[in-house]
Protein backbone atom coordinates (compact mmCIF):
# COMPACT_ATOMS: atom_id res chain seq x y z
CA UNK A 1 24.53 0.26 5.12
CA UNK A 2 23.28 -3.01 6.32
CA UNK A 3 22.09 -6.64 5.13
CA UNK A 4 21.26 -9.02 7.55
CA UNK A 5 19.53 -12.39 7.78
CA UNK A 6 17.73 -12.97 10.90
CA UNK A 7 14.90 -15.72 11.77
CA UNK A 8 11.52 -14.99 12.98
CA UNK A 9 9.20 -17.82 14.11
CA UNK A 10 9.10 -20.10 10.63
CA UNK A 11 10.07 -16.94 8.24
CA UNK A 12 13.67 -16.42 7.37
CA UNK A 13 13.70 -12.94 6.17
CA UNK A 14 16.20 -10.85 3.89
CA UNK A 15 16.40 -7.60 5.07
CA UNK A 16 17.69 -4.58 3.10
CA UNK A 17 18.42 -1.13 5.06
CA UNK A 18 20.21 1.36 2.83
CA UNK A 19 21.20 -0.75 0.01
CA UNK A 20 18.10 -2.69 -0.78
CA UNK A 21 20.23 -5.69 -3.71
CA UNK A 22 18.57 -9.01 -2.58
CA UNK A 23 19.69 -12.62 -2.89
CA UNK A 24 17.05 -14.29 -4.35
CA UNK A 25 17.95 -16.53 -1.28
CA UNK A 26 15.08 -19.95 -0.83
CA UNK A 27 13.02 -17.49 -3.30
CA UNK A 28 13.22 -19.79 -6.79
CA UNK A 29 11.44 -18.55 -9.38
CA UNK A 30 11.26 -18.62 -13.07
CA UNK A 31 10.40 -15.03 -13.58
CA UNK A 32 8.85 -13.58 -16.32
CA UNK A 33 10.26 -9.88 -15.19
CA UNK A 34 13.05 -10.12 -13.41
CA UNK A 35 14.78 -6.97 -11.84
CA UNK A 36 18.06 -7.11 -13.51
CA UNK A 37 20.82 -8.44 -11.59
CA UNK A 38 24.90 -7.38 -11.17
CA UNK A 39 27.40 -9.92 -12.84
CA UNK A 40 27.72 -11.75 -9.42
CA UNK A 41 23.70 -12.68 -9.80
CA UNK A 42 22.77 -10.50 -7.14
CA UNK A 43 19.10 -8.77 -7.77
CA UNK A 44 19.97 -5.20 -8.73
CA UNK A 45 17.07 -3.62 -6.93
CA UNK A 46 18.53 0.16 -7.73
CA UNK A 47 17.97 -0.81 -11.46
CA UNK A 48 14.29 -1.59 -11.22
CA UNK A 49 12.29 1.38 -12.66
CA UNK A 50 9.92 0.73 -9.67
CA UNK A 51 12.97 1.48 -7.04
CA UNK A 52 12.21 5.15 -5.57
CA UNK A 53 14.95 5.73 -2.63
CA UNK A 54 13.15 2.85 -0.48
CA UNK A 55 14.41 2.64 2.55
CA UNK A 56 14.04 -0.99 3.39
CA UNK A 57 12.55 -3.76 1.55
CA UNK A 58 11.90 -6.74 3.83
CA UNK A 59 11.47 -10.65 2.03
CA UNK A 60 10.19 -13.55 4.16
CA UNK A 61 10.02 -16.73 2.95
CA UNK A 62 8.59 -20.48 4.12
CA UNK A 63 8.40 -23.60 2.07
CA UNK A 64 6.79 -26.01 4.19
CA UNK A 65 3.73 -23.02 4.49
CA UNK A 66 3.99 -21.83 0.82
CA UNK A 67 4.62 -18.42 2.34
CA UNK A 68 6.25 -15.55 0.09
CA UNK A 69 5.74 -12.67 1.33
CA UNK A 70 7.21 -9.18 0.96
CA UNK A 71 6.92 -6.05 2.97
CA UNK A 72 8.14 -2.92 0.99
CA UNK A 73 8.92 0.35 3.39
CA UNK A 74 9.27 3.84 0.96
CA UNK A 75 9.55 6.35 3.13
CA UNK A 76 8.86 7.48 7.07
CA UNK A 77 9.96 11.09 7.81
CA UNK A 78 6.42 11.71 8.23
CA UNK A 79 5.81 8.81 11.14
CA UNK A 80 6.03 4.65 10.57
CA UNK A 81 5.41 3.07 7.58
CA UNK A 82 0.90 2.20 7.05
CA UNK A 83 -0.29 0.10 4.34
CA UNK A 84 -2.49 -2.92 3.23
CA UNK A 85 -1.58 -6.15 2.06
CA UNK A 86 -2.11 -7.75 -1.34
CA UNK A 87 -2.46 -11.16 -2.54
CA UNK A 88 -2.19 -11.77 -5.66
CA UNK A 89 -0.99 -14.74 -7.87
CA UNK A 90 1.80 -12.88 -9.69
CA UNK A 91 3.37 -13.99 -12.70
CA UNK A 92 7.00 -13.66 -11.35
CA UNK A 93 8.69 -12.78 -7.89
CA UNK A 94 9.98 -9.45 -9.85
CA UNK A 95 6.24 -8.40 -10.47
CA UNK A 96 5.33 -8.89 -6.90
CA UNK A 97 8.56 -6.75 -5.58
CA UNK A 98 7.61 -4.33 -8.41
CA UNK A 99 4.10 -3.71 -6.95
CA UNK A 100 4.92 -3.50 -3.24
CA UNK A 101 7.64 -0.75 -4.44
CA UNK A 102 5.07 0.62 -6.49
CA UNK A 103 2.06 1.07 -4.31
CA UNK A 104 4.55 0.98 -0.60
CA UNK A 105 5.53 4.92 -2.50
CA UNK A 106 1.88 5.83 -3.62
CA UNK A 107 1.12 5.42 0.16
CA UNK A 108 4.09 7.78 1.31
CA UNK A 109 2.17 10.31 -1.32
CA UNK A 110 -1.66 9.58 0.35
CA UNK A 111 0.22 10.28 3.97
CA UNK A 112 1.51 13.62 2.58
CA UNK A 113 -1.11 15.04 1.01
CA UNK A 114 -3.71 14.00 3.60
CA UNK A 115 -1.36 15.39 6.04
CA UNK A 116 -1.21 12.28 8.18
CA UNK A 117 1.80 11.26 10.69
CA UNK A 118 2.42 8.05 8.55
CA UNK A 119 4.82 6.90 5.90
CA UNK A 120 4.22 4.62 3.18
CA UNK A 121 4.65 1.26 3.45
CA UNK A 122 2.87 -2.01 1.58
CA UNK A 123 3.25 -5.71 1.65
CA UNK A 124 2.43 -7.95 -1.00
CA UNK A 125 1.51 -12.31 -0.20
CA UNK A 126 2.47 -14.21 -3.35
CA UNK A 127 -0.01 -16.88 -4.70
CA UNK A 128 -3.54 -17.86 -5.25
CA UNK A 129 -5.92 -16.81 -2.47
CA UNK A 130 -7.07 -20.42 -2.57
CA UNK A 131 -3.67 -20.97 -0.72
CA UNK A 132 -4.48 -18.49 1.83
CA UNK A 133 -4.85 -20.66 5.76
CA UNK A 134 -4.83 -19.75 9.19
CA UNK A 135 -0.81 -20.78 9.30
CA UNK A 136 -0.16 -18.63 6.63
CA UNK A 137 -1.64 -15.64 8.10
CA UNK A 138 -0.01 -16.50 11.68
CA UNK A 139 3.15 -16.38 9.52
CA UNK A 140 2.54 -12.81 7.89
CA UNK A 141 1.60 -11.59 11.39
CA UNK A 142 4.91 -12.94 12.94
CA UNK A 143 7.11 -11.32 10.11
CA UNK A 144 5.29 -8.01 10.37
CA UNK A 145 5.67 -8.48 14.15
CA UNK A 146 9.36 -8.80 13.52
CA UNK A 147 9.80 -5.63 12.01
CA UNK A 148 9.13 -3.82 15.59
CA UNK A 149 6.76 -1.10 14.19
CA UNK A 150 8.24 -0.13 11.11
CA UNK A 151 5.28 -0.97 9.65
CA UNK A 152 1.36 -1.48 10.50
CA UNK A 153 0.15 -3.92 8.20
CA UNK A 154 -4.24 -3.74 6.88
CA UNK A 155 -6.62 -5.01 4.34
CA UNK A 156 -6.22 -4.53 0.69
CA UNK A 157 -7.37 -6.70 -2.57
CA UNK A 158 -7.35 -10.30 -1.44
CA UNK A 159 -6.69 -10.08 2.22
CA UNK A 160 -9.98 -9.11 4.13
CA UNK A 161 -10.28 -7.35 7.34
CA UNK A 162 -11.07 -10.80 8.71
CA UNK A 163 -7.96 -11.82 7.46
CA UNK A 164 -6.37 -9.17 9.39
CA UNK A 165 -7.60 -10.04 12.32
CA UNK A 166 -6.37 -13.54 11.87
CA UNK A 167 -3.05 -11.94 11.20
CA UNK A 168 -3.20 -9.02 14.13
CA UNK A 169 -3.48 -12.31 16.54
CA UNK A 170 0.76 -12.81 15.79
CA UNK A 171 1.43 -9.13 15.58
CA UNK A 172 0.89 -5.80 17.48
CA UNK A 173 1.05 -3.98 14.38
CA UNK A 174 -2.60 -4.98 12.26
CA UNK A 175 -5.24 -2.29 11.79
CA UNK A 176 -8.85 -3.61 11.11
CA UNK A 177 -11.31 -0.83 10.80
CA UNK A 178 -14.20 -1.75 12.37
CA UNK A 179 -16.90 -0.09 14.38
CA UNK A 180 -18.36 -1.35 17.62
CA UNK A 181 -20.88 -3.08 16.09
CA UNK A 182 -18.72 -4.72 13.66
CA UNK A 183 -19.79 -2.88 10.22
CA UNK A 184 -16.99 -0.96 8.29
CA UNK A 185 -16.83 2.79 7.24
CA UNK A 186 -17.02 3.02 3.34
CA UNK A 187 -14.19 5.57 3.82
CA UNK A 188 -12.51 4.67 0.34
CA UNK A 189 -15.38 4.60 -2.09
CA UNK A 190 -17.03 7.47 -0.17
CA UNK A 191 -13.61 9.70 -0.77
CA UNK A 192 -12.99 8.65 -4.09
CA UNK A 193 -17.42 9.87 -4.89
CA UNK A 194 -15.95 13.35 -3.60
CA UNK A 195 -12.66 12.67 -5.40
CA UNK A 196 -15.34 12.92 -8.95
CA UNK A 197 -17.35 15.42 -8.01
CA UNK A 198 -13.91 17.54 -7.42
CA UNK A 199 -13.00 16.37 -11.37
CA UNK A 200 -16.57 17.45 -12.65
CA UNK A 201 -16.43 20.89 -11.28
CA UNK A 202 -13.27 20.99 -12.61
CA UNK A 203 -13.67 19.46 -16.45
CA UNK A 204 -17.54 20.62 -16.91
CA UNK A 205 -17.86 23.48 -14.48
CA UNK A 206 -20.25 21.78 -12.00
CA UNK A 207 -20.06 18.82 -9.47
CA UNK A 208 -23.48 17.86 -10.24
CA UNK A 209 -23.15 14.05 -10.51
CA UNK A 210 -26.71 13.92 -11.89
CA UNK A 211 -25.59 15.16 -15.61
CA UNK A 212 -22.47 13.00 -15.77
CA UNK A 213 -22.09 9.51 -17.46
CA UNK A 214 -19.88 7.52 -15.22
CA UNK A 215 -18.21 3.83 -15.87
CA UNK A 216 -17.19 2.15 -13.21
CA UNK A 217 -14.60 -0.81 -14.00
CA UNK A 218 -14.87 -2.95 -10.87
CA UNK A 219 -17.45 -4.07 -8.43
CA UNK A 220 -15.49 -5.11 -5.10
CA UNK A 221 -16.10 -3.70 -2.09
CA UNK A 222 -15.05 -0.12 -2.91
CA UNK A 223 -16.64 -0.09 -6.90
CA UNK A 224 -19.81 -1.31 -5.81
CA UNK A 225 -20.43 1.30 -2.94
CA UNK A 226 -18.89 4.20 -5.52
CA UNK A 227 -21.67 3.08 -7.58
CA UNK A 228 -24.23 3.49 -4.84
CA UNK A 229 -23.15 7.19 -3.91
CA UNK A 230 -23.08 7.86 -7.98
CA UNK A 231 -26.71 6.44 -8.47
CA UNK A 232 -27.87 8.45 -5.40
CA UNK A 233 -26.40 11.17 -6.78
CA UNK A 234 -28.37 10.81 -10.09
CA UNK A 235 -25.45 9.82 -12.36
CA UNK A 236 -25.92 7.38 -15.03
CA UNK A 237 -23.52 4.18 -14.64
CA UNK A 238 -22.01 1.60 -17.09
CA UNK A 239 -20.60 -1.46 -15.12
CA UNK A 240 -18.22 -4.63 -15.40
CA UNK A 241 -17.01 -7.12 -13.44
CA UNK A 242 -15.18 -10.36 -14.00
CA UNK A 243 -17.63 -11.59 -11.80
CA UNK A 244 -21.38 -11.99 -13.83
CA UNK A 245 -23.33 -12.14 -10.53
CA UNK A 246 -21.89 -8.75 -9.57
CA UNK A 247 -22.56 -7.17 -12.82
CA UNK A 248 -26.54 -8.14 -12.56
CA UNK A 249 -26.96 -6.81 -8.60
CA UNK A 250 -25.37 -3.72 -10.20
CA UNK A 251 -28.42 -4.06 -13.29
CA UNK A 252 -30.52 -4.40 -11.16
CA UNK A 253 -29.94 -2.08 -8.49
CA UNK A 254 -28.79 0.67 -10.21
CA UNK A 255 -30.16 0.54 -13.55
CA UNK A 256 -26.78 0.61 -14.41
CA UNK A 257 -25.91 -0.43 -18.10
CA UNK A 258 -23.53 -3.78 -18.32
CA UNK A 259 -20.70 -4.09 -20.42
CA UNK A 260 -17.55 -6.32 -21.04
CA UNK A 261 -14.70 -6.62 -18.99
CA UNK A 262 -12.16 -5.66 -22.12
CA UNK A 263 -14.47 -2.54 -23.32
CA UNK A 264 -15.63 -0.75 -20.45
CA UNK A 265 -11.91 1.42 -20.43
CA UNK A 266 -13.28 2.59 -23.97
CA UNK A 267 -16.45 3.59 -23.01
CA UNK A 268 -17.45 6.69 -24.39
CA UNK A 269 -18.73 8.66 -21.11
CA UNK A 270 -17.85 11.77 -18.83
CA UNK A 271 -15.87 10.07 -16.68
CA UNK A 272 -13.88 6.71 -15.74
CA UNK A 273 -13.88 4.88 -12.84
CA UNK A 274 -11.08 2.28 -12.67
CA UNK A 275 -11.83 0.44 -9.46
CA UNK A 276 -10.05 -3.03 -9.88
CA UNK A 277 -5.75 -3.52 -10.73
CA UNK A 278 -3.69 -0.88 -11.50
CA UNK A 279 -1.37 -0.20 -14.85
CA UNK A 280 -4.47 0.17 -16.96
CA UNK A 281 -3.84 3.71 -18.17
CA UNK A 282 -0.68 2.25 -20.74
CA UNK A 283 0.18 3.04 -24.04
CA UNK A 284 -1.96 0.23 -25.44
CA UNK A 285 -5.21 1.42 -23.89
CA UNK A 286 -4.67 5.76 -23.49
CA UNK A 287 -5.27 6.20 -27.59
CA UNK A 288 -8.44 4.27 -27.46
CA UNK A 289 -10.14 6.06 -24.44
CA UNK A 290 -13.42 8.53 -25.22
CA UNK A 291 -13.91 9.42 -21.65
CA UNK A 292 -13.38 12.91 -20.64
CA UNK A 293 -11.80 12.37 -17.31
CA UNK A 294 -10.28 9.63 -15.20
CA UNK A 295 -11.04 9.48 -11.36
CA UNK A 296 -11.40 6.05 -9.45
CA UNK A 297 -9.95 3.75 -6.34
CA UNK A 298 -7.42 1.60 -7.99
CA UNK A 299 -4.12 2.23 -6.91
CA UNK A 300 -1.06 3.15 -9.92
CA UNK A 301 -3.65 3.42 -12.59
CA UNK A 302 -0.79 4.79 -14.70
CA UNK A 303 1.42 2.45 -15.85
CA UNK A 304 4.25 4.75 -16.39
CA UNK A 305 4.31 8.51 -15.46
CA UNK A 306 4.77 9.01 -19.44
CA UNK A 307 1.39 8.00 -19.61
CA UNK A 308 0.00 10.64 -17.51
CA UNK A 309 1.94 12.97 -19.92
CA UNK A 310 -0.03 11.13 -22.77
CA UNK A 311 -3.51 11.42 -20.98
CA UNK A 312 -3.10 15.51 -20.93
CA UNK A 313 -1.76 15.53 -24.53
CA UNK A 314 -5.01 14.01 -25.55
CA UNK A 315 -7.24 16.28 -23.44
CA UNK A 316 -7.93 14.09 -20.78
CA UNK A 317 -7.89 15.00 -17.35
CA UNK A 318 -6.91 12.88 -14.65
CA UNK A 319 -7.30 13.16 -10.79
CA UNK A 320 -4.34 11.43 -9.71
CA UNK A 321 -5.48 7.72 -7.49
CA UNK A 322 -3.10 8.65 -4.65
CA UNK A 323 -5.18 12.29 -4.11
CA UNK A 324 -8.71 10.84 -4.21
CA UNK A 325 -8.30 6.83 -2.43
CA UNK A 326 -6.81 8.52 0.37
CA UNK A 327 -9.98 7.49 2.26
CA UNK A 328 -8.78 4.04 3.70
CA UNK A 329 -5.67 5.49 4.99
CA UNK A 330 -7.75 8.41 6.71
CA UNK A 331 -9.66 5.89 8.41
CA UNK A 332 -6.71 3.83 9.90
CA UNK A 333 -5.38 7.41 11.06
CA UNK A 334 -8.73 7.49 12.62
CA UNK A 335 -8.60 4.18 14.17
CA UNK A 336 -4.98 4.65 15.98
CA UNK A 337 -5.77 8.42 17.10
CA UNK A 338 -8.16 6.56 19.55
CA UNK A 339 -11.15 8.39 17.97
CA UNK A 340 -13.23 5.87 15.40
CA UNK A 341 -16.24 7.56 14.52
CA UNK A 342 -18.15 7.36 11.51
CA UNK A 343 -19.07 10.75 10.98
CA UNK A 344 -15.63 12.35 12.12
CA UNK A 345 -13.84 10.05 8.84
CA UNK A 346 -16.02 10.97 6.05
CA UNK A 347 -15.67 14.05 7.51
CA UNK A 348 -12.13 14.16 6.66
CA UNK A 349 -12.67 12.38 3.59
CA UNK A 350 -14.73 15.06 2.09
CA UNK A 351 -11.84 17.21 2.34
CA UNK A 352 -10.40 14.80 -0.97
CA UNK A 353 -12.90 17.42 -2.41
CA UNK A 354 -10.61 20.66 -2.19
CA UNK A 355 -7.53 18.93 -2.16
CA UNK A 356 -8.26 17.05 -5.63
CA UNK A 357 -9.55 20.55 -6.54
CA UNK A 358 -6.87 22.40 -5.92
CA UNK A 359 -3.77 19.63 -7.59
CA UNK A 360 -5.92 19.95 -11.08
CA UNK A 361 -5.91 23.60 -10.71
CA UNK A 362 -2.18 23.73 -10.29
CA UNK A 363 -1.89 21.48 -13.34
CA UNK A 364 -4.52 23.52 -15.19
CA UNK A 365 -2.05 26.78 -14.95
CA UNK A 366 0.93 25.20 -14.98
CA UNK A 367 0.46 23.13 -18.21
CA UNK A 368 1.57 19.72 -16.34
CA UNK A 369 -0.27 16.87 -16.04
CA UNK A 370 -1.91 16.22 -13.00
CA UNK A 371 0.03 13.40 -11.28
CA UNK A 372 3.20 15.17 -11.51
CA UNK A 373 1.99 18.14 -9.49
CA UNK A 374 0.47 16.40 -7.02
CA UNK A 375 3.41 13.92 -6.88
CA UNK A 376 5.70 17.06 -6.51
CA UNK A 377 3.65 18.46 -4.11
CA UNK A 378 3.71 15.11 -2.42
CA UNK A 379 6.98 15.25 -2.10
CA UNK A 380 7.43 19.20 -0.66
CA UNK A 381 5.70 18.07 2.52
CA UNK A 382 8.33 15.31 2.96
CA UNK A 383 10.61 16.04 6.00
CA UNK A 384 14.46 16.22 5.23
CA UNK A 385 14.92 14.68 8.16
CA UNK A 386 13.49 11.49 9.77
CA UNK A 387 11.25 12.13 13.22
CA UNK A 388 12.21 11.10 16.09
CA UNK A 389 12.01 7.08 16.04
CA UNK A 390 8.78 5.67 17.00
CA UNK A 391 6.90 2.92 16.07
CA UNK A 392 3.34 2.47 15.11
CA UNK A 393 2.02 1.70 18.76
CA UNK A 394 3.71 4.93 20.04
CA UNK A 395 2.18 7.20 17.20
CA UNK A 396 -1.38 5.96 18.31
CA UNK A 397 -0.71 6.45 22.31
């Protein structure tokens, strides 16, 4: 068991090995969902419902920068911890820590089930991307650097891959997709397309996209190019979009129909595409949905694992987000085998096909929902034992 607290450049960092209870340390916040803490006001990490065996949860912290930032580390008998980082303005510090336990484990699951040599790692920055500088991102690259390998940090909602490069200038251990000429694979948005053909075959007893109604909640990066591969595909699309501008290229481009923000869960379609935050399968929203089937990018969808319980009690299947967003993590994998080549990832990522196949067939016979299967199945190809230590840059030599 071990707690220490070390320095690194400007970021003093609490670091949890076995026994991840944290100070909250400089970290003073009003929170609005604190994880509980013991009667000596230490943060009771064990009792957070998010807490899943993590092996290390890492918290770095500077005030003259603004910089909160934690780095959450589930599980690495597979190989070294991979996995974006998020910025988001959370409500409290026990959201944030909530989320980076959440997704850090949904990562462990895409490594499994892809069959990757990676473990699952994420790292969340706390606060308004508006507060987002050059110093800041020096900072995030100097903790991550600290962590010797551990963990390879990459691009997720709020921090762009020209963020991580910013960052990958303080740290060995930044991955930044990018081909020669500087474009990006669409290796998410183009496994997650194969991800819902996989569900169609399965809920309608074809994979042709042309007969399907399809809303898509969420026009990033990812949404917008799933909604490309749909309308090429012949599928007919209902969009939103906190962002208006979005919506209309979408219009426009697509033909797709527009609708608002707080109705397009309740859309009454073939299929749903949540492509924005997660926790929006809850029990406020599940008894209101008229799609048929759920299968989109954003990561922990379900708010609870009750709730994936509740979608196959009301005859709605759902292809579990870790199975079918695998695609950005297949691309990294790429990326640090040495070989980066478009056609050899979507390649791979057409294999989300069978395997998303194949976890809603076991859940089809064995009566269980979805997510649980593939979770458990997740979980059988989990080493007992750790490999042999090596850190990210070894894994890719």
């Amino acid at each position: 068991m071990r707690v220490s607290l070390s320095i690194c450049g400007n970021a003093t960092i609490y670091a949890t090995g076995a026994r991840p209870d944290l100070k909250a340390g400089g970290l003073n916040f009003s929170d609005r969902r604190e994880p509980p803490r013991r009667e000596d006001g230490i943060m009771d990490v064990y009792g957070m419902a998010e807490f899943d065996a993590h092996e290390a949860i890492h918290i770095f912290h500077n005030k003259s920068l603004g910089l909160r930032f934690i780095v959450a580390i589930h599980n690495t008998t597979r190989g070294p911890a991979v996995g974006g980082c998020r910025m988001w303005n959370y409500p409290s510090f026990g959201d944030a820590l909530g989320d980076a336990l959440r997704l850090s484990r949904g990562m462990t699951y895409k490594a499994a089930l892809a069959d990757l040599p990676y473990g699952g790692g994420k790292s969340v920055l706390i606060g308004d991307v508006s507060l987002k500088s050059p110093a800041v991102l020096g900072a995030v690259g100097e903790a991550v650097e600290s962590l010797a390998g551990q963990y390879t940090i990459s691009d997720d909602l709020g921090v762009s891959l020209a963020d991580v490069a910013v960052i990958a200038a303080s740290t060995r251990f930044a991955c930044a997709p990018r081909l020669p000429d500087g474009t990006t694979i669409p290796a998410t948005a183009f496994g997650v397309f194969h991800g819902i053909r996989a569900t169609a075959l399965h809920v309608f007893g074809t994979d042709d996209i042309g007969r399907r109604s399809v809303a898509v909640q969420g026009l990033g990066a990812v949404g917008s190019k799933l909604c490309e591969y749909l309308a090429d595909a012949g599928a007919t699309l209902f969009v939103a979009d906190l962002d208006p501008e979005r919506v209309t290229a979408a219009v426009r481009r697509w033909n797709a129909r527009p609708m608002a923000v707080e109705e397009i869960l309740f859309a009454a379609v073939d299929i749903l595409a949540p492509c924005a935050l997660g926790g929006i399968l809850n029990a406020g929203t599940i008894g209101r949905l008229r799609c048929r089937a759920i299968a989109g990018a954003a990561n922990n969808q379900l708010a609870t694992p009750e709730n994936g319980v509740a979608l196959a009690a009301r005859g709605i299947t759902y292809a579990p987000d870790f199975v079918i967003n695998a695609g950005g993590l297949i691309e990294v994998a790429h990326l640090r085998s040495g070989v980066f080549e478009m056609d050899g990832v979507l390649d791979d990522c057409r294999r989300i096909f069978d395997r998303t196949l194949n976890i809603l067939g076991r859940a089809a016979a064995s009566g269980e929902d979805p997510s649980s299967v593939a979770e458990r199945f997740a979980r059988e190809r989990l080493p007992a034992k750790r490999r042999a230590v090596e850190t990210a840059l070894d894994a890719s030599s």
